[in-house]
PDB file of N, CA and C in Angstrom:
ATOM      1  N   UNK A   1     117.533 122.545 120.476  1.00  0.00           N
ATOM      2  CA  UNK A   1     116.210 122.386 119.861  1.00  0.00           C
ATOM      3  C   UNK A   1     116.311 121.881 118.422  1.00  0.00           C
ATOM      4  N   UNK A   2     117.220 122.478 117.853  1.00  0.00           N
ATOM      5  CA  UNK A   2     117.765 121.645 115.922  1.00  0.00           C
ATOM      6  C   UNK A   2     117.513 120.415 116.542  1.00  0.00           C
ATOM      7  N   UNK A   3     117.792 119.607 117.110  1.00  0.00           N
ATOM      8  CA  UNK A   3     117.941 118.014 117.151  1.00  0.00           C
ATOM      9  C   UNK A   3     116.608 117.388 116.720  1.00  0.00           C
ATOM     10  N   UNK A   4     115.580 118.195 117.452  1.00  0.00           N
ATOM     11  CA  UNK A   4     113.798 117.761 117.260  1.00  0.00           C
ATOM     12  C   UNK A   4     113.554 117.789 115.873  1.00  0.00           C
ATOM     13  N   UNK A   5     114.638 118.715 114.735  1.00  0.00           N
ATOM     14  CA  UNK A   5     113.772 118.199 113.153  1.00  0.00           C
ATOM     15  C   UNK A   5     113.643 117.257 112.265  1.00  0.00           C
ATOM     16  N   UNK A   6     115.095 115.951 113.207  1.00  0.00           N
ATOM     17  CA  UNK A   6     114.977 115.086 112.742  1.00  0.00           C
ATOM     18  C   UNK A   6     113.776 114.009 112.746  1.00  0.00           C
ATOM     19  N   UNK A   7     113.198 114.167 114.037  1.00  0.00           N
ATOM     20  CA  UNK A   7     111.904 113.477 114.527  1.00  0.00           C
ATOM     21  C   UNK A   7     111.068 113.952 114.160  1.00  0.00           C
ATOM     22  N   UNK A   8     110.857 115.028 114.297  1.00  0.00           N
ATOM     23  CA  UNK A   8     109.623 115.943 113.695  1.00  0.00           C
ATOM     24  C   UNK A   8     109.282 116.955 112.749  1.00  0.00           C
ATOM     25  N   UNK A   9     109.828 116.890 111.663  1.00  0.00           N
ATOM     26  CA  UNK A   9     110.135 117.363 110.767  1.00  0.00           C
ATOM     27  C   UNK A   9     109.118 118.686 110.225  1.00  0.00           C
ATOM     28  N   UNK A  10     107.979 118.489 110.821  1.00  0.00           N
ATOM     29  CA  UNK A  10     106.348 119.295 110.688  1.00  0.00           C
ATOM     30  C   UNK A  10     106.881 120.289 112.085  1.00  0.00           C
ATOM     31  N   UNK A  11     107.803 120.458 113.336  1.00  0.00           N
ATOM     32  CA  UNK A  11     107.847 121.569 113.721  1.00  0.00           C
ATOM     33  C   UNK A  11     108.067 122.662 113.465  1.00  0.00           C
ATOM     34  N   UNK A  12     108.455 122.575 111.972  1.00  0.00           N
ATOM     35  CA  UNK A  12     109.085 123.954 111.790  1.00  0.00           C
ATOM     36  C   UNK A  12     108.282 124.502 110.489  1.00  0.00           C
ATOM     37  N   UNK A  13     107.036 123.778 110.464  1.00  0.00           N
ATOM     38  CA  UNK A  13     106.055 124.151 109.329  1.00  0.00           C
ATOM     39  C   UNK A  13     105.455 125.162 109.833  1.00  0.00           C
ATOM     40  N   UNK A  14     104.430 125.853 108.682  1.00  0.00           N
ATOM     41  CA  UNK A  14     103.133 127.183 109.302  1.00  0.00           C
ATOM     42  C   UNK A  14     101.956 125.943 109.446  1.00  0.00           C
ATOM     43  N   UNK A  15     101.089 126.380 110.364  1.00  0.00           N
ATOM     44  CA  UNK A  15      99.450 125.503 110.229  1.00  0.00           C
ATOM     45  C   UNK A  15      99.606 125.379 108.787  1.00  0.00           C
ATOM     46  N   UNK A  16      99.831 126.139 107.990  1.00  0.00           N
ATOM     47  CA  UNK A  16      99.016 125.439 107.043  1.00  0.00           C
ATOM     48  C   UNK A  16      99.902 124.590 105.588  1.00  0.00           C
ATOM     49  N   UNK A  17     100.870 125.263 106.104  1.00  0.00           N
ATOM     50  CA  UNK A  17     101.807 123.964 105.650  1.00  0.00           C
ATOM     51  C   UNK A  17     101.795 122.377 105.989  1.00  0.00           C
ATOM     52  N   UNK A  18     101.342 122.459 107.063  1.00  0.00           N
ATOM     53  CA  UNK A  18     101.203 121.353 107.963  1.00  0.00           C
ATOM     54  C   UNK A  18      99.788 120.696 107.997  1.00  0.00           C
ATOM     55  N   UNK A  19      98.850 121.578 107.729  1.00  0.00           N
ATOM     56  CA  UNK A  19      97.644 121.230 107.139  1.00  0.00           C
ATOM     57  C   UNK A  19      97.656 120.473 105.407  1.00  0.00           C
ATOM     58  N   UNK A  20      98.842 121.298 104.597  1.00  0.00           N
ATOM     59  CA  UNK A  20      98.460 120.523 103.809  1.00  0.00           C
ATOM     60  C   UNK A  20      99.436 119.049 103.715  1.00  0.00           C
ATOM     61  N   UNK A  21     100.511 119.045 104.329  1.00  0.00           N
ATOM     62  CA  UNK A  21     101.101 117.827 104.393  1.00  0.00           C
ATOM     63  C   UNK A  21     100.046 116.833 105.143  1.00  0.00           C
ATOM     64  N   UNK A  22      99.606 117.384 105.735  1.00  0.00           N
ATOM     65  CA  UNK A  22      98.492 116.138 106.880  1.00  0.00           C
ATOM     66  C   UNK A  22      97.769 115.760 105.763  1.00  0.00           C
ATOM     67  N   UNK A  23      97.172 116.384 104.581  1.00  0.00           N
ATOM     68  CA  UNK A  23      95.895 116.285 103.855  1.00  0.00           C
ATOM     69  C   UNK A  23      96.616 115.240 102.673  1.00  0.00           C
ATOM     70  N   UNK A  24      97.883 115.461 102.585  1.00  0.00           N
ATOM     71  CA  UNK A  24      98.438 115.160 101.069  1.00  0.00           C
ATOM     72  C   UNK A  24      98.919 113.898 101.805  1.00  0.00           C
ATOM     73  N   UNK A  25      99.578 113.366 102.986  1.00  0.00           N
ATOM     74  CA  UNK A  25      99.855 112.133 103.574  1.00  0.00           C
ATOM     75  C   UNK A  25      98.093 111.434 103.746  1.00  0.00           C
ATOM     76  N   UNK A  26      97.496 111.901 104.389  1.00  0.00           N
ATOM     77  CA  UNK A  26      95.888 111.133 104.246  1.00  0.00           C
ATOM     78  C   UNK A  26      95.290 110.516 103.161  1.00  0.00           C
ATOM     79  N   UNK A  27      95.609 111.320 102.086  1.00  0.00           N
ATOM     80  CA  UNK A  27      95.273 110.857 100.416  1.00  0.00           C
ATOM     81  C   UNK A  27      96.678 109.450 100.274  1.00  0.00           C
ATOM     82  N   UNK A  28      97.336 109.678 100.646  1.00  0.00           N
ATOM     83  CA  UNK A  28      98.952 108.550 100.226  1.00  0.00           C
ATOM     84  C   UNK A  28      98.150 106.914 100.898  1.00  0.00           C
ATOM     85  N   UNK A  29      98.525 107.422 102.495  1.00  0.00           N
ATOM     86  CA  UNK A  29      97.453 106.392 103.561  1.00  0.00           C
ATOM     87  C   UNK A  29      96.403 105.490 103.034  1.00  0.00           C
ATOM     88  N   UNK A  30      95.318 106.632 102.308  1.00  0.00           N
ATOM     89  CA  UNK A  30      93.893 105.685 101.555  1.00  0.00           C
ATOM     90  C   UNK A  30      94.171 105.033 100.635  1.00  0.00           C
ATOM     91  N   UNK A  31      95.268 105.528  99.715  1.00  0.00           N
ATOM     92  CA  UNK A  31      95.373 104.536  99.023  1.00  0.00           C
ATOM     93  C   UNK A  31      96.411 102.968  99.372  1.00  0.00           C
ATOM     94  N   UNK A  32      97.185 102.945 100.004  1.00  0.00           N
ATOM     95  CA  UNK A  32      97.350 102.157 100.548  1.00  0.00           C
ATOM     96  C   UNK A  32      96.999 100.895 101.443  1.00  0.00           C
ATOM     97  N   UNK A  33      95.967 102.264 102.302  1.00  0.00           N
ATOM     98  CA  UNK A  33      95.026 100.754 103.396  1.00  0.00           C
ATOM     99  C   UNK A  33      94.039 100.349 102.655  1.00  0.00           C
ATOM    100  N   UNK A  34      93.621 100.585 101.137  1.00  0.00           N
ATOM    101  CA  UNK A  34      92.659  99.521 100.398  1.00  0.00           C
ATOM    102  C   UNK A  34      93.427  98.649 100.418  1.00  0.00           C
ATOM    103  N   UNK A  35      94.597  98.220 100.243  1.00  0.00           N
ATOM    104  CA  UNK A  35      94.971  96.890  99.771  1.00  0.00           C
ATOM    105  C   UNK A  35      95.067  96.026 101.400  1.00  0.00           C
ATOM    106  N   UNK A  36      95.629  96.716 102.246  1.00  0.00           N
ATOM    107  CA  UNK A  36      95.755  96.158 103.418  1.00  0.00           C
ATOM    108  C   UNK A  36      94.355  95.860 104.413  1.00  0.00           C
ATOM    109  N   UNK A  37      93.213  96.682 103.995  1.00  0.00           N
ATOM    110  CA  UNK A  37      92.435  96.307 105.145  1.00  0.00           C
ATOM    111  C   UNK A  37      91.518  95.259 104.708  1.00  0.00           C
ATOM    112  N   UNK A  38      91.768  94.246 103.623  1.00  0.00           N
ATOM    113  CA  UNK A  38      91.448  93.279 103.124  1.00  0.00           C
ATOM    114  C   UNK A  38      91.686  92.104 104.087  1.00  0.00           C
ATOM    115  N   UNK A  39      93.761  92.626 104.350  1.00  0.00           N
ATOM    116  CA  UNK A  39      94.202  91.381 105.083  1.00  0.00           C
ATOM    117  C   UNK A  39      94.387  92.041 106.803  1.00  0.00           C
ATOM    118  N   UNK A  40      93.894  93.187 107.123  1.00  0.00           N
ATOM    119  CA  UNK A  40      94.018  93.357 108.551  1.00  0.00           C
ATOM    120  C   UNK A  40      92.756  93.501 109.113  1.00  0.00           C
ATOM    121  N   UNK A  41      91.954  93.401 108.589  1.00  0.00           N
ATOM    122  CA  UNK A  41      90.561  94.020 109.637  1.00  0.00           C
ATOM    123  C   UNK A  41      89.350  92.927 108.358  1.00  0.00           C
TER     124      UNK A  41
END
């Protein structure tokens, strides 16, 4: 089962550890797809 933390690194978080990585990657994301959804969509 160790092998899965390389892929998934959030299995071995609590909810809400994992809640806040989801929240703190979402904020990273927005700022990013302003520049891109200019040239993708």
């Amino acid at each position: 089962m160790k092998q899965l933390i390389g892929m998934h690194p959030e299995a071995e978080l609590t909810p809400r550890e994992k809640q806040r990585k989801l929240y703190h990657d979402e904020k990273q994301r927005g700022k990013q797809q302003k520049s891109e959804y200019a040239g993708a969509e």
